[in-house]
PDB file of N, CA and C in Angstrom:
ATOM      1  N   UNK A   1     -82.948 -83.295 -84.481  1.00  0.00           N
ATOM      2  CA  UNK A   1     -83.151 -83.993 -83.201  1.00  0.00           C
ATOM      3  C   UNK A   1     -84.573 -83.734 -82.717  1.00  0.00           C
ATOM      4  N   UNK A   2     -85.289 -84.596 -82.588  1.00  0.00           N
ATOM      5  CA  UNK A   2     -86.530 -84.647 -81.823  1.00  0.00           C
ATOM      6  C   UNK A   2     -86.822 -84.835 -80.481  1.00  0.00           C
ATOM      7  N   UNK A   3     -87.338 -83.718 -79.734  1.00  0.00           N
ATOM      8  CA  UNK A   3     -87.456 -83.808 -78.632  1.00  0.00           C
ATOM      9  C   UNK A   3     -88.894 -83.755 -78.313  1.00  0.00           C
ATOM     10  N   UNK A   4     -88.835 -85.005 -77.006  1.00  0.00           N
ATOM     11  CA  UNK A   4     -90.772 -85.249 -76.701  1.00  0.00           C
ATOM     12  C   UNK A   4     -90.877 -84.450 -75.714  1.00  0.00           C
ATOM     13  N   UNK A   5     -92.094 -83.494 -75.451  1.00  0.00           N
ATOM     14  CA  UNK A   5     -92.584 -82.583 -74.723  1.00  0.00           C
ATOM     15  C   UNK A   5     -91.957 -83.189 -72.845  1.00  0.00           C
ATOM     16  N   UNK A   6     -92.211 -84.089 -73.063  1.00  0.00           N
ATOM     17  CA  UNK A   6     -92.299 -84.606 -71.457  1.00  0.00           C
ATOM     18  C   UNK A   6     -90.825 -84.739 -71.308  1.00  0.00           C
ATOM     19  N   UNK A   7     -90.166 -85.390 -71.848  1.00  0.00           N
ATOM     20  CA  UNK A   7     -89.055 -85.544 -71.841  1.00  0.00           C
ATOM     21  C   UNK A   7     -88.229 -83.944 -71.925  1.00  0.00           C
ATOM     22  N   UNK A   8     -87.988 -82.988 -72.460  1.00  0.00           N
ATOM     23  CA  UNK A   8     -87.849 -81.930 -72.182  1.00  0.00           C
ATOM     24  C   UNK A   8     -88.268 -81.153 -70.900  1.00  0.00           C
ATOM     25  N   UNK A   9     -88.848 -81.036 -70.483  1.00  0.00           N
ATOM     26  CA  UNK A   9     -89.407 -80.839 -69.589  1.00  0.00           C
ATOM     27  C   UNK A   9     -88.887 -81.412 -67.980  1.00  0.00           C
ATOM     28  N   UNK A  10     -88.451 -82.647 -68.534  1.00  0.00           N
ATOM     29  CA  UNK A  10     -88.079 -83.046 -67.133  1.00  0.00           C
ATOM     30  C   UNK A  10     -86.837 -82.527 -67.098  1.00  0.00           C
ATOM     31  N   UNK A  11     -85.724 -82.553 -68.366  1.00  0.00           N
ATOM     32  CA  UNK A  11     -84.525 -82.216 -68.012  1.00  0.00           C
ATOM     33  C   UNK A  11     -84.704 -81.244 -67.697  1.00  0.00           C
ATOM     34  N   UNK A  12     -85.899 -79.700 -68.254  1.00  0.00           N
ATOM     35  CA  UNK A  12     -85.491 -78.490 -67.701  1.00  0.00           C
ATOM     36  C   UNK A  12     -85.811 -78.746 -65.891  1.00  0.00           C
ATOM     37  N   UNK A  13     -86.675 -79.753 -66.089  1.00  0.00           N
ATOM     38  CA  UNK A  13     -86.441 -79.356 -64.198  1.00  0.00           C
ATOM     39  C   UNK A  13     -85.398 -79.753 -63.714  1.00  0.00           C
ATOM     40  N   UNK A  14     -84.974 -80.820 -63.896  1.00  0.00           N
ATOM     41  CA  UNK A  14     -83.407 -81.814 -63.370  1.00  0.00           C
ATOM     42  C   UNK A  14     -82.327 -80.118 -63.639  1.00  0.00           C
ATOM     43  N   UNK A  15     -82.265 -79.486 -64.903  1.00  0.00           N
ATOM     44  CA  UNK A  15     -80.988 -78.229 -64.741  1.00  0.00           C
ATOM     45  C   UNK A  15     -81.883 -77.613 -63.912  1.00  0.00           C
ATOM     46  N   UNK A  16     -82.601 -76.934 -63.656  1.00  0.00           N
ATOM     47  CA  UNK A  16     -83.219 -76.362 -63.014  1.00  0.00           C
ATOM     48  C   UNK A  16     -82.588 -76.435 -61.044  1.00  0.00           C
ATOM     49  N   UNK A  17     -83.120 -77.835 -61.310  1.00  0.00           N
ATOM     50  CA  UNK A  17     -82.777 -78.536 -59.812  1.00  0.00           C
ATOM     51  C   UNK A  17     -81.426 -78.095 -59.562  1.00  0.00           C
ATOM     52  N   UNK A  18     -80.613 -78.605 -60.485  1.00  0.00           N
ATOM     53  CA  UNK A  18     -78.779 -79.030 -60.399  1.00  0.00           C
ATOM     54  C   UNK A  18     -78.481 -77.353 -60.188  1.00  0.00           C
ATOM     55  N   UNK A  19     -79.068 -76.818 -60.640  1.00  0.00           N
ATOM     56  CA  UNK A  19     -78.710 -75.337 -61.105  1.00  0.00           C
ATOM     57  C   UNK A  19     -78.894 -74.285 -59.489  1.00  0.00           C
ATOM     58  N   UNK A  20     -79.873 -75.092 -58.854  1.00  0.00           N
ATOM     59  CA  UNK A  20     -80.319 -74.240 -57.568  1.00  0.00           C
ATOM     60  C   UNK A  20     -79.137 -74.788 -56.596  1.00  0.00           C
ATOM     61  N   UNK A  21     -78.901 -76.005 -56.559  1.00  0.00           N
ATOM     62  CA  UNK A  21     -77.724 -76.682 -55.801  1.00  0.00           C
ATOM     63  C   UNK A  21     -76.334 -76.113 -55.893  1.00  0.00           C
ATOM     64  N   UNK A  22     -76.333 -75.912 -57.306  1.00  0.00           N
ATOM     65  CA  UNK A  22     -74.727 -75.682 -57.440  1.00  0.00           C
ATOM     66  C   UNK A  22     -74.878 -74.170 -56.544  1.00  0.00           C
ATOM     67  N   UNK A  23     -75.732 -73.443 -57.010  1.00  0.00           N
ATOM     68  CA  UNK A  23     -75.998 -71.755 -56.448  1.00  0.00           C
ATOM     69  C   UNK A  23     -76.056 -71.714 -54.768  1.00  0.00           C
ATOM     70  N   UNK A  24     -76.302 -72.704 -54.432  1.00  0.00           N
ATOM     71  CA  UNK A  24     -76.292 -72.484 -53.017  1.00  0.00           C
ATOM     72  C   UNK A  24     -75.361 -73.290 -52.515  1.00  0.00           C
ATOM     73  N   UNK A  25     -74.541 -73.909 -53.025  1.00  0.00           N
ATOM     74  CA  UNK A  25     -73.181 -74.692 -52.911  1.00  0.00           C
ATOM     75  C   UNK A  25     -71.486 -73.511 -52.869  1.00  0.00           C
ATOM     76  N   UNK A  26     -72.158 -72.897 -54.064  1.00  0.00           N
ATOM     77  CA  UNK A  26     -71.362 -71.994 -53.874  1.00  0.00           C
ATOM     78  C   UNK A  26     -71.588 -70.566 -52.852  1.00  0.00           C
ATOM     79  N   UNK A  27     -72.972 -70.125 -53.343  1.00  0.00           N
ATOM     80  CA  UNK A  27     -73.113 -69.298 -51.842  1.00  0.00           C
ATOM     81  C   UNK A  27     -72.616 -69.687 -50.408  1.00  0.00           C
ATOM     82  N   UNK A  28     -72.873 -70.818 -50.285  1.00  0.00           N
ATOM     83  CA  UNK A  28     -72.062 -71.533 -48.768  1.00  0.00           C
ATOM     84  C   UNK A  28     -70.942 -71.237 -49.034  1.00  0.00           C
ATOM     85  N   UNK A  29     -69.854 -71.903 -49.889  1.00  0.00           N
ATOM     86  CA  UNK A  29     -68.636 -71.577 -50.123  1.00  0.00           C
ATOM     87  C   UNK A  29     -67.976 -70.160 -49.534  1.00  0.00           C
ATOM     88  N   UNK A  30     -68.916 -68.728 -50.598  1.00  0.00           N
ATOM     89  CA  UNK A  30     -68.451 -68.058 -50.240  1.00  0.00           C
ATOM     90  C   UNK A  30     -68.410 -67.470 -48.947  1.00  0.00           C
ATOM     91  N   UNK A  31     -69.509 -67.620 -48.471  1.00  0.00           N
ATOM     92  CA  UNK A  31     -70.056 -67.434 -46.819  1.00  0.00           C
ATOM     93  C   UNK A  31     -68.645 -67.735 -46.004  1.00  0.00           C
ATOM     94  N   UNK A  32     -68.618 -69.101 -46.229  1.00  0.00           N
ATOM     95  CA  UNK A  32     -67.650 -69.674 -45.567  1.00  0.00           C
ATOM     96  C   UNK A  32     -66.351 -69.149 -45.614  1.00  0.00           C
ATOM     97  N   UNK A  33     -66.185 -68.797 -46.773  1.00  0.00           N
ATOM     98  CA  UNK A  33     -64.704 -68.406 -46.749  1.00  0.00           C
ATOM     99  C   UNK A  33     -64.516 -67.036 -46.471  1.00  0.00           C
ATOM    100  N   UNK A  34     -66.070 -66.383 -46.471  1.00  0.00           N
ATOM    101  CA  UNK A  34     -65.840 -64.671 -45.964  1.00  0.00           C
ATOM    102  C   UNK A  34     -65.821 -64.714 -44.916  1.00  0.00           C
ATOM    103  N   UNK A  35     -66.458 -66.209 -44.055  1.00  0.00           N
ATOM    104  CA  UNK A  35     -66.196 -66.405 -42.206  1.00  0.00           C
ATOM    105  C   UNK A  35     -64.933 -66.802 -41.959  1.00  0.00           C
ATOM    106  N   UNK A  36     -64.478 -67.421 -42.661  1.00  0.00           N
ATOM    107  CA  UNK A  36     -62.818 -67.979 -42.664  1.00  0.00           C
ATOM    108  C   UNK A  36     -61.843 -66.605 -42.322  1.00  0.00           C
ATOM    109  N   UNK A  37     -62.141 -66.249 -43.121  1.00  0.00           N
ATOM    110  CA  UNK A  37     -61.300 -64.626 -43.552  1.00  0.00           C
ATOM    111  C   UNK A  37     -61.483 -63.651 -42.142  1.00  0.00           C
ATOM    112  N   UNK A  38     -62.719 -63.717 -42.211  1.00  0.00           N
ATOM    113  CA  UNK A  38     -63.123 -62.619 -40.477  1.00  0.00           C
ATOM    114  C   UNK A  38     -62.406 -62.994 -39.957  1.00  0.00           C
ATOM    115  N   UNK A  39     -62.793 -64.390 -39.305  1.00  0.00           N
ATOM    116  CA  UNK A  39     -61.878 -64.837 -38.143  1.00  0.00           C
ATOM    117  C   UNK A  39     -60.853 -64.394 -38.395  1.00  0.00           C
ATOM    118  N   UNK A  40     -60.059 -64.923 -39.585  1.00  0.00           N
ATOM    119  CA  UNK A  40     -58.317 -65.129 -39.400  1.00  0.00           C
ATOM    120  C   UNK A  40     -57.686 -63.801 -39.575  1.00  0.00           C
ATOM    121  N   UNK A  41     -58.679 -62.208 -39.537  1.00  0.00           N
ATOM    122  CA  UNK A  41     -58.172 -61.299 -39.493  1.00  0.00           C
ATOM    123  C   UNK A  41     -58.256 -60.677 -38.211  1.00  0.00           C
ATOM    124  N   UNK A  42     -59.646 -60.731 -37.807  1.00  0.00           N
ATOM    125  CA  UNK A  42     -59.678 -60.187 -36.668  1.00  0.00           C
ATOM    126  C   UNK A  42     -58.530 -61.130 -35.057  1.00  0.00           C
TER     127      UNK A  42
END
């Protein structure tokens, strides 16, 4: 499989990109659900 410099490159930024999203998608998540949790204990 041949891959062109530029073309590589962009996908590493596109995972790159997708990769920072999902990470702070889920950081919210957990946030959220460790605020969920406070509340519904305290």
């Amino acid at each position: 499989m041949v891959e062109v410099h530029h073309d590589s490159t962009i996908q590493h930024g596109w995972a790159t990109f997708f990769q920072s999203i999902n990470q702070g998608i889920m950081t919210f998540m957990q946030l959220s659900l460790q605020d969920i949790f406070t509340y519904g204990n305290s």
